[in-house]
PDB file of N, CA and C in Angstrom:
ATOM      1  N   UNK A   1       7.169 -31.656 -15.598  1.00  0.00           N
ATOM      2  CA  UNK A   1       6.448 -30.967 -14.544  1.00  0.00           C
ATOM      3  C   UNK A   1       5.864 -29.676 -15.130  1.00  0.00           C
ATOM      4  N   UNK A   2       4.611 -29.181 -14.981  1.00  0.00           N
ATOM      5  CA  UNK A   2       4.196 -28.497 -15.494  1.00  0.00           C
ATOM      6  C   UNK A   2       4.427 -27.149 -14.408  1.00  0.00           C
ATOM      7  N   UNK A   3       4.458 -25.922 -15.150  1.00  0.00           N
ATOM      8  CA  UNK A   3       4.784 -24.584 -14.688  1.00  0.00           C
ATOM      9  C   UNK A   3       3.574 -24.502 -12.682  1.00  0.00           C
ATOM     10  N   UNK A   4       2.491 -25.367 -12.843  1.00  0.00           N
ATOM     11  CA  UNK A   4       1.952 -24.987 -11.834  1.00  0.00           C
ATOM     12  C   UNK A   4       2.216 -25.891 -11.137  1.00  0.00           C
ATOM     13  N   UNK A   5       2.784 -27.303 -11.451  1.00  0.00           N
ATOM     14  CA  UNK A   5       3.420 -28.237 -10.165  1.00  0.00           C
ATOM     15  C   UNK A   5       4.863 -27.634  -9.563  1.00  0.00           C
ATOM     16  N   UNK A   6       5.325 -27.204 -10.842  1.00  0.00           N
ATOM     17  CA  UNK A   6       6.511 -26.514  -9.556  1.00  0.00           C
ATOM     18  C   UNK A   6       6.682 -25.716  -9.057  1.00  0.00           C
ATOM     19  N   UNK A   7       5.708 -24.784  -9.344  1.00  0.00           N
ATOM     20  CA  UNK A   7       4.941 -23.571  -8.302  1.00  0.00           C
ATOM     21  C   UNK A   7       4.665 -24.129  -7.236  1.00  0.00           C
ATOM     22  N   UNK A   8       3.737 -25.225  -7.105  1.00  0.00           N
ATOM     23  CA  UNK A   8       3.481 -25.917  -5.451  1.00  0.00           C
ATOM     24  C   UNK A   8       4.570 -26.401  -5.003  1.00  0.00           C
ATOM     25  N   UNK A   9       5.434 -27.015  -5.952  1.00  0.00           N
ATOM     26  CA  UNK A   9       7.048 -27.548  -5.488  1.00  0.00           C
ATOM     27  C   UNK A   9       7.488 -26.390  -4.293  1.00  0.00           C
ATOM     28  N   UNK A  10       7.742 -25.518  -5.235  1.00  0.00           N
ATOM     29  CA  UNK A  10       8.722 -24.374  -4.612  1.00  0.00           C
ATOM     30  C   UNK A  10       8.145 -23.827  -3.668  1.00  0.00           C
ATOM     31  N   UNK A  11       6.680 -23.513  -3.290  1.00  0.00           N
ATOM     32  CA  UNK A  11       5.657 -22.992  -2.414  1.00  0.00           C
ATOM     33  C   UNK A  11       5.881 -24.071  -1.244  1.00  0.00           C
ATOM     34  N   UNK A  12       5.654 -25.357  -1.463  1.00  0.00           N
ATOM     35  CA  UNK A  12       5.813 -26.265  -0.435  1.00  0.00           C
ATOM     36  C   UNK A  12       7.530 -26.030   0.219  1.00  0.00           C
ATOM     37  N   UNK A  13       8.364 -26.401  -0.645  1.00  0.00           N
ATOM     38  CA  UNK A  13       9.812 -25.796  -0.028  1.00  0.00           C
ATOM     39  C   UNK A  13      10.163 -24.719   0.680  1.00  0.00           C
ATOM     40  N   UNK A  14       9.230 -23.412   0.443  1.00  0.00           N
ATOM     41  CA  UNK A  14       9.191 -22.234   1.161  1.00  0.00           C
ATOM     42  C   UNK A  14       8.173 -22.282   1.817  1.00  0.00           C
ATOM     43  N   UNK A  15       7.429 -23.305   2.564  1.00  0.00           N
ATOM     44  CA  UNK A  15       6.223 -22.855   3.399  1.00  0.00           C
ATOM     45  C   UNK A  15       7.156 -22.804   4.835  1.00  0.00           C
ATOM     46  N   UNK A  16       7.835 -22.540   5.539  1.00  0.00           N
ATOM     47  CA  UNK A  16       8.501 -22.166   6.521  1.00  0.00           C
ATOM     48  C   UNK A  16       8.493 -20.854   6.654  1.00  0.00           C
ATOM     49  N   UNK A  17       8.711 -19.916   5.716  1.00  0.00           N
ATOM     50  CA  UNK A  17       8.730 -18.574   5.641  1.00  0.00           C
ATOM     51  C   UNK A  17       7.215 -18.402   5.473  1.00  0.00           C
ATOM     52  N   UNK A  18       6.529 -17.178   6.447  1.00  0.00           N
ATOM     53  CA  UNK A  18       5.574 -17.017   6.037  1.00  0.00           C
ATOM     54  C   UNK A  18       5.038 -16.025   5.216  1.00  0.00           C
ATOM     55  N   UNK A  19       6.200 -15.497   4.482  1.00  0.00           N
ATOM     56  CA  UNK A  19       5.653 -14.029   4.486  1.00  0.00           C
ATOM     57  C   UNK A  19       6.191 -14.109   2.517  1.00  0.00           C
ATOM     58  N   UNK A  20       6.251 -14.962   2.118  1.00  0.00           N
ATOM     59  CA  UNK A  20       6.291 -15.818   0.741  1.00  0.00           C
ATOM     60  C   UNK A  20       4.889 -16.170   0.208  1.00  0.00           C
ATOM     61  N   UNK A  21       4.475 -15.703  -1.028  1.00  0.00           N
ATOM     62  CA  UNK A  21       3.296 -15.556  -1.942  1.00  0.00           C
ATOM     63  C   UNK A  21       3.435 -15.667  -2.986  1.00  0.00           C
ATOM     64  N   UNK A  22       2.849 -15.980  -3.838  1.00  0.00           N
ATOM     65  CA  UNK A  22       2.663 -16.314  -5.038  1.00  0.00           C
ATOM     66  C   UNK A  22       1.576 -15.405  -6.002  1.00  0.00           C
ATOM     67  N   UNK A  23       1.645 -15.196  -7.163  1.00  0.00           N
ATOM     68  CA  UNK A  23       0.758 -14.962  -8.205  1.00  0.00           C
ATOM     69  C   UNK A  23       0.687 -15.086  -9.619  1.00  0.00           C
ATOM     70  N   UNK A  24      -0.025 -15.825  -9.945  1.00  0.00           N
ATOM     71  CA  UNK A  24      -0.032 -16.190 -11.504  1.00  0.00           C
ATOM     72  C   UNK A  24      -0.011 -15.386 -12.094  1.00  0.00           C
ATOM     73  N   UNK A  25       1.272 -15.223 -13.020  1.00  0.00           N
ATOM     74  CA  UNK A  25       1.232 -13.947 -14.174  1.00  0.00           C
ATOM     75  C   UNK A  25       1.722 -14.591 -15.505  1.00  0.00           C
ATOM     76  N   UNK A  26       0.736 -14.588 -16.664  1.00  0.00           N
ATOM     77  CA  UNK A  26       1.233 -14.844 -17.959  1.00  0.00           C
ATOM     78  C   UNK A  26       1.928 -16.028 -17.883  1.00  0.00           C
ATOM     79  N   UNK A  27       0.880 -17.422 -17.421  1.00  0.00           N
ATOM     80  CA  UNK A  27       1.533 -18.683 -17.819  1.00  0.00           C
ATOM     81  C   UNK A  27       2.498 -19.163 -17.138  1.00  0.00           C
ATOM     82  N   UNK A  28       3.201 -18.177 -16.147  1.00  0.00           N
ATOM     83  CA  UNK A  28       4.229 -18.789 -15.011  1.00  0.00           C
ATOM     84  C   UNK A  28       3.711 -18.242 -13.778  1.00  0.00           C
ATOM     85  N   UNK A  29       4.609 -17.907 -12.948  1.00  0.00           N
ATOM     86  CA  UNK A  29       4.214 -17.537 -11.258  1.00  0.00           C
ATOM     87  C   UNK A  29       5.187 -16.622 -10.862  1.00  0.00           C
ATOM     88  N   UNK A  30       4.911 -15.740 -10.323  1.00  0.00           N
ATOM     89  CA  UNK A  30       6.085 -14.749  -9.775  1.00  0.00           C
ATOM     90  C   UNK A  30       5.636 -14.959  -8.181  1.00  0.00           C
ATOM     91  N   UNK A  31       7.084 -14.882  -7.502  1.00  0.00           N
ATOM     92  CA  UNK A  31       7.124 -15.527  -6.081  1.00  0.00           C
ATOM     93  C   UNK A  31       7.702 -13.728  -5.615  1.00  0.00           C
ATOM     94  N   UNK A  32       7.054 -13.145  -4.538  1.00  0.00           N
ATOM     95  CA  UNK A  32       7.348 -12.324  -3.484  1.00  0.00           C
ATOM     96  C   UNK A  32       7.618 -13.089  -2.314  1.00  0.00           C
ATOM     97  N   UNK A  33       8.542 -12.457  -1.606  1.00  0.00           N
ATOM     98  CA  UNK A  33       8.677 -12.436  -0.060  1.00  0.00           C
ATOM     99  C   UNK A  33       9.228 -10.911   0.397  1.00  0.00           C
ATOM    100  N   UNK A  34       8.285 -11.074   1.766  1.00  0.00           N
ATOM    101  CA  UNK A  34       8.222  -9.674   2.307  1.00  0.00           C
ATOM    102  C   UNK A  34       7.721  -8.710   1.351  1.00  0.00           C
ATOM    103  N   UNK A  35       6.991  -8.612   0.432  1.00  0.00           N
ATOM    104  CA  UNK A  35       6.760  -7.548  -0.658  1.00  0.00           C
ATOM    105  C   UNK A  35       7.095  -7.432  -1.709  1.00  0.00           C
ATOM    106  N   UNK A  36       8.752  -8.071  -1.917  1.00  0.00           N
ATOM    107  CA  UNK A  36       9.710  -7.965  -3.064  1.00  0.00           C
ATOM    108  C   UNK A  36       9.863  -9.342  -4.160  1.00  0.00           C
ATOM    109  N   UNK A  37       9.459  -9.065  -5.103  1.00  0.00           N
ATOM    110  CA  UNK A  37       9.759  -9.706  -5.912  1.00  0.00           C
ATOM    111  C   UNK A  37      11.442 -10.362  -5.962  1.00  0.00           C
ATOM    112  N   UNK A  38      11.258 -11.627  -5.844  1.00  0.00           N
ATOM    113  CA  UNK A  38      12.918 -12.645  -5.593  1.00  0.00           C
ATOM    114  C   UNK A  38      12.726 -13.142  -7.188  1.00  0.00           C
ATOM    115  N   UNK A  39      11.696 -13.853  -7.684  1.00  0.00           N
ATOM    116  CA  UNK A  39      11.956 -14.832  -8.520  1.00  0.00           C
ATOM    117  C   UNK A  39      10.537 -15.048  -9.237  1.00  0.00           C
ATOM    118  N   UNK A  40      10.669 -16.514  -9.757  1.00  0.00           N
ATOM    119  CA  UNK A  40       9.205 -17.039 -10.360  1.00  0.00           C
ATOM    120  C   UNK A  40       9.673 -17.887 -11.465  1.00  0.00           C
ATOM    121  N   UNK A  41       8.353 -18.813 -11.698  1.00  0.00           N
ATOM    122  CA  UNK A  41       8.525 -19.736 -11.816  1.00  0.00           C
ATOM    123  C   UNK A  41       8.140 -19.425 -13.590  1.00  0.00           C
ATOM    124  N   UNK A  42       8.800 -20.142 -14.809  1.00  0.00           N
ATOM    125  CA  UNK A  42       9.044 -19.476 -16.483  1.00  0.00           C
ATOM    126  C   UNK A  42       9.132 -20.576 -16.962  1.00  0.00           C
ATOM    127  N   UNK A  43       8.994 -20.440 -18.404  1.00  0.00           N
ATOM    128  CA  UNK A  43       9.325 -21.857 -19.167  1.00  0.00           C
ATOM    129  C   UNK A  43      10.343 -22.473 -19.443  1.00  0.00           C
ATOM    130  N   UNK A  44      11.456 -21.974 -18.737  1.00  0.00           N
ATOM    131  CA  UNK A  44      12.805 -22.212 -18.300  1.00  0.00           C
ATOM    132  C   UNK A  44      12.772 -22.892 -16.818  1.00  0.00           C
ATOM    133  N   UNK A  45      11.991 -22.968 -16.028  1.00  0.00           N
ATOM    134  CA  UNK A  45      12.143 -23.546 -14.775  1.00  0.00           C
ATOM    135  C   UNK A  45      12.133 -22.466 -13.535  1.00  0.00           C
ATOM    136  N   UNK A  46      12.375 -22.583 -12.364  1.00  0.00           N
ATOM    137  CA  UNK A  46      12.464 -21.569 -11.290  1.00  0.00           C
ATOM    138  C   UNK A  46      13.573 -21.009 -11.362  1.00  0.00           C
ATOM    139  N   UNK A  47      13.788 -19.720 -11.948  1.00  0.00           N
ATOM    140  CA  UNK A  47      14.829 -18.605 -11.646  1.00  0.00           C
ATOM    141  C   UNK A  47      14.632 -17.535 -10.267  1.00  0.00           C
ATOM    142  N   UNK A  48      15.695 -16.802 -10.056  1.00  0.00           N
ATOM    143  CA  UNK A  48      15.597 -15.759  -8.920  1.00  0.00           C
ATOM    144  C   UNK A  48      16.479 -14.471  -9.962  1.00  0.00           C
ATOM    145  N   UNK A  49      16.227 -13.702  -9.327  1.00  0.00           N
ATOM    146  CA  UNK A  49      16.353 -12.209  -9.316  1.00  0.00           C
ATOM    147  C   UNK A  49      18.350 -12.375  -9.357  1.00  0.00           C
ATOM    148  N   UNK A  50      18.964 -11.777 -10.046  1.00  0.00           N
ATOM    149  CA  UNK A  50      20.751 -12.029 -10.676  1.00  0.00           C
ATOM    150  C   UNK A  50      20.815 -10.516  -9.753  1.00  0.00           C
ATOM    151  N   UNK A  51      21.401 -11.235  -7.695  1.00  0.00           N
ATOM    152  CA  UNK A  51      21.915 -10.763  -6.885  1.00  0.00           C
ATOM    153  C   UNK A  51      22.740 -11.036  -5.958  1.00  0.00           C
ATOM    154  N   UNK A  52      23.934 -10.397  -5.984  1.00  0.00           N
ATOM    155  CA  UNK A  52      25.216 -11.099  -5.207  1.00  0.00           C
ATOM    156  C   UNK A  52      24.420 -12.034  -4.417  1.00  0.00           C
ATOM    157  N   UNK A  53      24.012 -12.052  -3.254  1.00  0.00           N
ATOM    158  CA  UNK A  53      23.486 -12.988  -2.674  1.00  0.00           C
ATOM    159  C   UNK A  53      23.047 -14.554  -2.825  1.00  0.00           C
ATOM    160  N   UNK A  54      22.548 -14.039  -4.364  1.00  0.00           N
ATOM    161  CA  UNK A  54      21.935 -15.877  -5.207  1.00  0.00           C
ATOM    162  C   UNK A  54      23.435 -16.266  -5.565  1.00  0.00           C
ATOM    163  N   UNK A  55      23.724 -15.435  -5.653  1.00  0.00           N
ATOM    164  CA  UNK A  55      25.234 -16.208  -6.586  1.00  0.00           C
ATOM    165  C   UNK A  55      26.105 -16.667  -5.044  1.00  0.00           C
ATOM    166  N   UNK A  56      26.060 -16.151  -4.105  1.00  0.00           N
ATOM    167  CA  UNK A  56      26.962 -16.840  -3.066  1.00  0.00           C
ATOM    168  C   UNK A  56      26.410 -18.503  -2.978  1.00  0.00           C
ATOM    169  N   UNK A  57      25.034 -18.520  -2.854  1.00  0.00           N
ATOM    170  CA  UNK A  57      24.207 -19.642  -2.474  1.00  0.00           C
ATOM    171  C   UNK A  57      24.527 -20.247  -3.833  1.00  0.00           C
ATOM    172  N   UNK A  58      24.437 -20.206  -5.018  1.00  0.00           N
ATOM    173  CA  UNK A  58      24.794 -21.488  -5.982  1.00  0.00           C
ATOM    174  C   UNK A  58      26.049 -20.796  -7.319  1.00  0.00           C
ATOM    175  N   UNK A  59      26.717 -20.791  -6.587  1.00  0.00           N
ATOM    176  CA  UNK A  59      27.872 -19.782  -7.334  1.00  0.00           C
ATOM    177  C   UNK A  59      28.197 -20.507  -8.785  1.00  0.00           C
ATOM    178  N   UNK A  60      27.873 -22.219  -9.331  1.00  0.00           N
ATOM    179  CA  UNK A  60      27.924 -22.457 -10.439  1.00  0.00           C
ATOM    180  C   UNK A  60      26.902 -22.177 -11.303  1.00  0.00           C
ATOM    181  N   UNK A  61      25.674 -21.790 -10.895  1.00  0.00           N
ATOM    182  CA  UNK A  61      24.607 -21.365 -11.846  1.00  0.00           C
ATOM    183  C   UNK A  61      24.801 -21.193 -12.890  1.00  0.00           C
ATOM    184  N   UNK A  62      24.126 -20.619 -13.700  1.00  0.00           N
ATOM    185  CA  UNK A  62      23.642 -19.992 -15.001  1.00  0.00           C
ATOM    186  C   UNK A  62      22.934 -18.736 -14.794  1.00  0.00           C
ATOM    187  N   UNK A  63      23.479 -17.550 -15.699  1.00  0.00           N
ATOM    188  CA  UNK A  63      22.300 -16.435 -15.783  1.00  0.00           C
ATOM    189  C   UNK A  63      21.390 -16.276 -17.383  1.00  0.00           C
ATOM    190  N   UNK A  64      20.095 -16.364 -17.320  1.00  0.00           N
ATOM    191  CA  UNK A  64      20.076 -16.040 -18.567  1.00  0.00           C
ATOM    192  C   UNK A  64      18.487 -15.303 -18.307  1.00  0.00           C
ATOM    193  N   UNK A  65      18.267 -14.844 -19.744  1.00  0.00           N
ATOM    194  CA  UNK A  65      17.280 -14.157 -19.594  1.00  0.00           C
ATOM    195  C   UNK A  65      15.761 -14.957 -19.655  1.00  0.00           C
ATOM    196  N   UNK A  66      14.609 -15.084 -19.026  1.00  0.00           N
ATOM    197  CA  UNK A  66      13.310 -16.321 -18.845  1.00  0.00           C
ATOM    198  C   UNK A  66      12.897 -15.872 -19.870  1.00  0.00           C
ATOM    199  N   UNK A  67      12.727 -14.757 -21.245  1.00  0.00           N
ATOM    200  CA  UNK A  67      12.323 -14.653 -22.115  1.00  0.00           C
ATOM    201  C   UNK A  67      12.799 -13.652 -22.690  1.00  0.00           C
ATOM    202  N   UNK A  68      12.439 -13.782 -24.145  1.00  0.00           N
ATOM    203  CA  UNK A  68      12.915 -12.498 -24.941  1.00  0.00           C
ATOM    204  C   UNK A  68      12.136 -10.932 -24.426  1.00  0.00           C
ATOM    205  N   UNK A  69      13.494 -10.216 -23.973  1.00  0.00           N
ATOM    206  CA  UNK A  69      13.573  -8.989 -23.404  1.00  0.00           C
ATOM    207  C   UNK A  69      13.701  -8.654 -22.404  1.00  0.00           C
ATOM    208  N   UNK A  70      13.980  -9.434 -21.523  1.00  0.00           N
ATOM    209  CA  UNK A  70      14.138  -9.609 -19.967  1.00  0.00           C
ATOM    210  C   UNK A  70      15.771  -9.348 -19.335  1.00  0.00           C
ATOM    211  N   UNK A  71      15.530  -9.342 -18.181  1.00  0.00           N
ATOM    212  CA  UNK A  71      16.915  -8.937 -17.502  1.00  0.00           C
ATOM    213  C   UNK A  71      17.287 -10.395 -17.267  1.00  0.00           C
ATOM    214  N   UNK A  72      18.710 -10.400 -17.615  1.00  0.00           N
ATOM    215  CA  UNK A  72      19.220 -12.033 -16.645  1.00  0.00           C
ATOM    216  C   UNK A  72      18.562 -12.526 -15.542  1.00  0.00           C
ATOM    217  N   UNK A  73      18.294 -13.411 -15.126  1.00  0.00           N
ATOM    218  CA  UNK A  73      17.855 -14.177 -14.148  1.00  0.00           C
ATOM    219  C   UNK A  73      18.572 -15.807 -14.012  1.00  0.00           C
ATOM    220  N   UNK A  74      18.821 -16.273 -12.554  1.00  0.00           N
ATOM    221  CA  UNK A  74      19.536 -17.650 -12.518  1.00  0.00           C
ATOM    222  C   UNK A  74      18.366 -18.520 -11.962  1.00  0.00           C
ATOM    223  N   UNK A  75      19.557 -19.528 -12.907  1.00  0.00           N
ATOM    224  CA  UNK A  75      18.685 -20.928 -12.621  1.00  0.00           C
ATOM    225  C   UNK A  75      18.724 -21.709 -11.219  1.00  0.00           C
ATOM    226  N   UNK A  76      17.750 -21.767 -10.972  1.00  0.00           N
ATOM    227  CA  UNK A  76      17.811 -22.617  -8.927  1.00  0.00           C
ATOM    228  C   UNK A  76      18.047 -24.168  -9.219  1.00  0.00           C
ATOM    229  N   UNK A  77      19.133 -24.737  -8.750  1.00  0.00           N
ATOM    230  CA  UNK A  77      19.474 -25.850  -9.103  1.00  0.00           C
ATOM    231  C   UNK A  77      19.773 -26.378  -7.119  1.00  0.00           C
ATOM    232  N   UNK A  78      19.292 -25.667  -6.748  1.00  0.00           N
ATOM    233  CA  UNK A  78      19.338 -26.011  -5.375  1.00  0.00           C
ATOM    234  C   UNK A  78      17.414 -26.694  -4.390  1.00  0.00           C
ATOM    235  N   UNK A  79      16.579 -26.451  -5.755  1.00  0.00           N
ATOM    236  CA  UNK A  79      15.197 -26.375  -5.237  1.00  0.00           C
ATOM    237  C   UNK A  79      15.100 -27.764  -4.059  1.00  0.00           C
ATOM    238  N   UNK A  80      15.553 -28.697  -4.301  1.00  0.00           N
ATOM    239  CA  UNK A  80      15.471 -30.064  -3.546  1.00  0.00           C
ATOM    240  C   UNK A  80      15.909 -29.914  -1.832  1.00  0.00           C
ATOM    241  N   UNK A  81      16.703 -28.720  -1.932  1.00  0.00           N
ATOM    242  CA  UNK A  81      17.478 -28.241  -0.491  1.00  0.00           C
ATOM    243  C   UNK A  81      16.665 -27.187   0.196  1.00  0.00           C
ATOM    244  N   UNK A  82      15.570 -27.791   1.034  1.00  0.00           N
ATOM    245  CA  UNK A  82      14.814 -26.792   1.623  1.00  0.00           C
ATOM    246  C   UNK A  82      15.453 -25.524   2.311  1.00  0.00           C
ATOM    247  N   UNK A  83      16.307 -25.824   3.042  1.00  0.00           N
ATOM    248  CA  UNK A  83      16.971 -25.385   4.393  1.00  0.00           C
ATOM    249  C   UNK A  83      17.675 -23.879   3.638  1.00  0.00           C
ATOM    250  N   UNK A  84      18.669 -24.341   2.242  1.00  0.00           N
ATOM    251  CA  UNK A  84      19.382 -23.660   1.653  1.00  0.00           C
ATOM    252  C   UNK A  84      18.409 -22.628   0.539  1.00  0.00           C
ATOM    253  N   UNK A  85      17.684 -23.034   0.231  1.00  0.00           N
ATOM    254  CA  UNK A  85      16.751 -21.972  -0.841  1.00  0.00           C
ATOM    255  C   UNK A  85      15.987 -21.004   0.027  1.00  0.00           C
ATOM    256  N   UNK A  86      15.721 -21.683   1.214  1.00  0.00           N
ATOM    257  CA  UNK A  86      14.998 -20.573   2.477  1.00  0.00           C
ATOM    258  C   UNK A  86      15.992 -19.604   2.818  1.00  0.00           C
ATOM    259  N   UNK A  87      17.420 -19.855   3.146  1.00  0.00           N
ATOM    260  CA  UNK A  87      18.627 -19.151   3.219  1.00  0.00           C
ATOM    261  C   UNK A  87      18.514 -18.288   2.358  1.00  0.00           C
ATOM    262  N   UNK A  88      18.806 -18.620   1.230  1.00  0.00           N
ATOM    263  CA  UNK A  88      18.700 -17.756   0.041  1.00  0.00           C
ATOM    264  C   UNK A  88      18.280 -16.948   0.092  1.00  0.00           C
ATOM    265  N   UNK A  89      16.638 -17.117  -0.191  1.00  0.00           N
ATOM    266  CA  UNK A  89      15.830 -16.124  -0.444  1.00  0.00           C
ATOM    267  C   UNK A  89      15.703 -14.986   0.906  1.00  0.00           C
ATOM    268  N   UNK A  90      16.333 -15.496   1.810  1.00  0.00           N
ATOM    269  CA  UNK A  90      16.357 -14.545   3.402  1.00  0.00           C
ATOM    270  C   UNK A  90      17.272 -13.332   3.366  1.00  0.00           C
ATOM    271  N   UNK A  91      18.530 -13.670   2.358  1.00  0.00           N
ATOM    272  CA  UNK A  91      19.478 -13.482   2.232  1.00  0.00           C
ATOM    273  C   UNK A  91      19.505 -12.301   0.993  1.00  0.00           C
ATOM    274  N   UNK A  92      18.564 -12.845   0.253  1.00  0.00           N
ATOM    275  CA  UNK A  92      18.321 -11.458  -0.927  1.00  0.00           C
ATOM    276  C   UNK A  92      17.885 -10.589  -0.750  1.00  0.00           C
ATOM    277  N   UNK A  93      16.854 -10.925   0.168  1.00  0.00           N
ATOM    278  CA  UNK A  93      15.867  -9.442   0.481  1.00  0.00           C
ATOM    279  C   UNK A  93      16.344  -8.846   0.177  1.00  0.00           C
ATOM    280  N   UNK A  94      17.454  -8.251   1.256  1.00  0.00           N
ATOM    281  CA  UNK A  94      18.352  -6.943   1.556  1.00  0.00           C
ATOM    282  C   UNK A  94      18.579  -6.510   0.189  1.00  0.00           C
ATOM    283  N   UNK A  95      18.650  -6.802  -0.886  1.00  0.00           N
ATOM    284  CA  UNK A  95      19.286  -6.743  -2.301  1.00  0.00           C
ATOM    285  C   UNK A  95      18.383  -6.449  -3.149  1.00  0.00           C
ATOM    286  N   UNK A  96      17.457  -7.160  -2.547  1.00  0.00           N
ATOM    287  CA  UNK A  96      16.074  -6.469  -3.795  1.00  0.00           C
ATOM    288  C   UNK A  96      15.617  -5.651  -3.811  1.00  0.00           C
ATOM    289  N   UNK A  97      14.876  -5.252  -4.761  1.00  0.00           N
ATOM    290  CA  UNK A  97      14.348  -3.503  -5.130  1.00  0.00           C
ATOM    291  C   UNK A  97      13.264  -3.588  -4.163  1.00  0.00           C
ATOM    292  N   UNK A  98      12.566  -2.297  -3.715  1.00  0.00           N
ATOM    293  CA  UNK A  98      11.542  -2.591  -3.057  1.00  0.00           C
ATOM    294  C   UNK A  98      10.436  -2.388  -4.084  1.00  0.00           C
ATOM    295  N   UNK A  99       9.228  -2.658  -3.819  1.00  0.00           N
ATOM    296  CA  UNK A  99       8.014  -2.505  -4.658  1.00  0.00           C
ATOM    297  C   UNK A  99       7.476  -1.552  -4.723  1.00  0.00           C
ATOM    298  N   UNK A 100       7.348  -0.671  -5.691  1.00  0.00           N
ATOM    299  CA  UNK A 100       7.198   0.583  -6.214  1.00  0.00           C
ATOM    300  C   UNK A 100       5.477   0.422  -5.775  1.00  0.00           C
ATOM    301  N   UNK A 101       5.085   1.438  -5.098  1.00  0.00           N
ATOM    302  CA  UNK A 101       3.761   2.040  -4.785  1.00  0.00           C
ATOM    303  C   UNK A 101       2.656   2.059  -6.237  1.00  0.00           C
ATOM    304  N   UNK A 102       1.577   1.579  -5.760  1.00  0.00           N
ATOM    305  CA  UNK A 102       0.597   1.347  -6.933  1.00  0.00           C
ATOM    306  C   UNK A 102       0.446   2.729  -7.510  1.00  0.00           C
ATOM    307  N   UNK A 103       0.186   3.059  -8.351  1.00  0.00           N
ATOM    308  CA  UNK A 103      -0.674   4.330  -9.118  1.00  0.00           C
ATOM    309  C   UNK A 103      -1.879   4.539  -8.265  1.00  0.00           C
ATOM    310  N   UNK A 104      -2.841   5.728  -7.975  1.00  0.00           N
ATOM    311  CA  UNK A 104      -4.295   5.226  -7.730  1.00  0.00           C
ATOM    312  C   UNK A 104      -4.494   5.660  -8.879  1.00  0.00           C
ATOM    313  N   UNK A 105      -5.740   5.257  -9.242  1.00  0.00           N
ATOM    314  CA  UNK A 105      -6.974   5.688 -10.334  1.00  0.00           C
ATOM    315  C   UNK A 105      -7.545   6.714 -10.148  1.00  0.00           C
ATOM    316  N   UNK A 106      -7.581   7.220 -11.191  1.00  0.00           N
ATOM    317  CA  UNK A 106      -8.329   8.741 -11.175  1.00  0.00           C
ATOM    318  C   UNK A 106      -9.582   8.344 -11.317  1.00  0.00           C
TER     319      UNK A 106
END
């Protein structure tokens, strides 16, 4: 499966939530909801953001890093379970950083 079919994978699994977006960055996809960066999609597969919360929802995971220099991130081994990855990601918000205000341009 290529990095942009399971972008629609995971987009289709989260189309219940509406407030879930997508944007192509550098060959994979980084997934927001509500503003905050949860996850995205790497040449490792769909990871999320390494927060108590993900780990309640698939507590056998894996953390590792989606590339050299990166912070841990886990592997979603739950993607097939609509109901439960929507949980999830509902469930992290609260946990995630919020999104730091753009710069303007001088």
């Amino acid at each position: 499966m290529t990095n942009r079919e399971l972008a629609d994978f995971v987009s289709a699994q989260l189309a219940p939530l509406p407030e879930v977006r997508r944007i192509p960055m550098m060959g994979g996809f980084i997934f927001y909801y509500r503003e905050r960066i949860f996850g995205g999609v790497y040449g490792t597969g769909f990871m999320v953001k390494n927060v108590p919360a993900a780990w309640r929802f698939m507590p056998g995971t894996s953390a590792e890093p989606p590339y050299d220099g990166a912070k841990p991130m886990l592997h979603v081994p739950i993607l097939a379970d609509s109901a439960k990855l929507r949980a999830m990601v509902q469930a992290m918000w609260e946990e995630l950083p919020e999104r730091p205000p753009k710069k303007r341009k001088r």
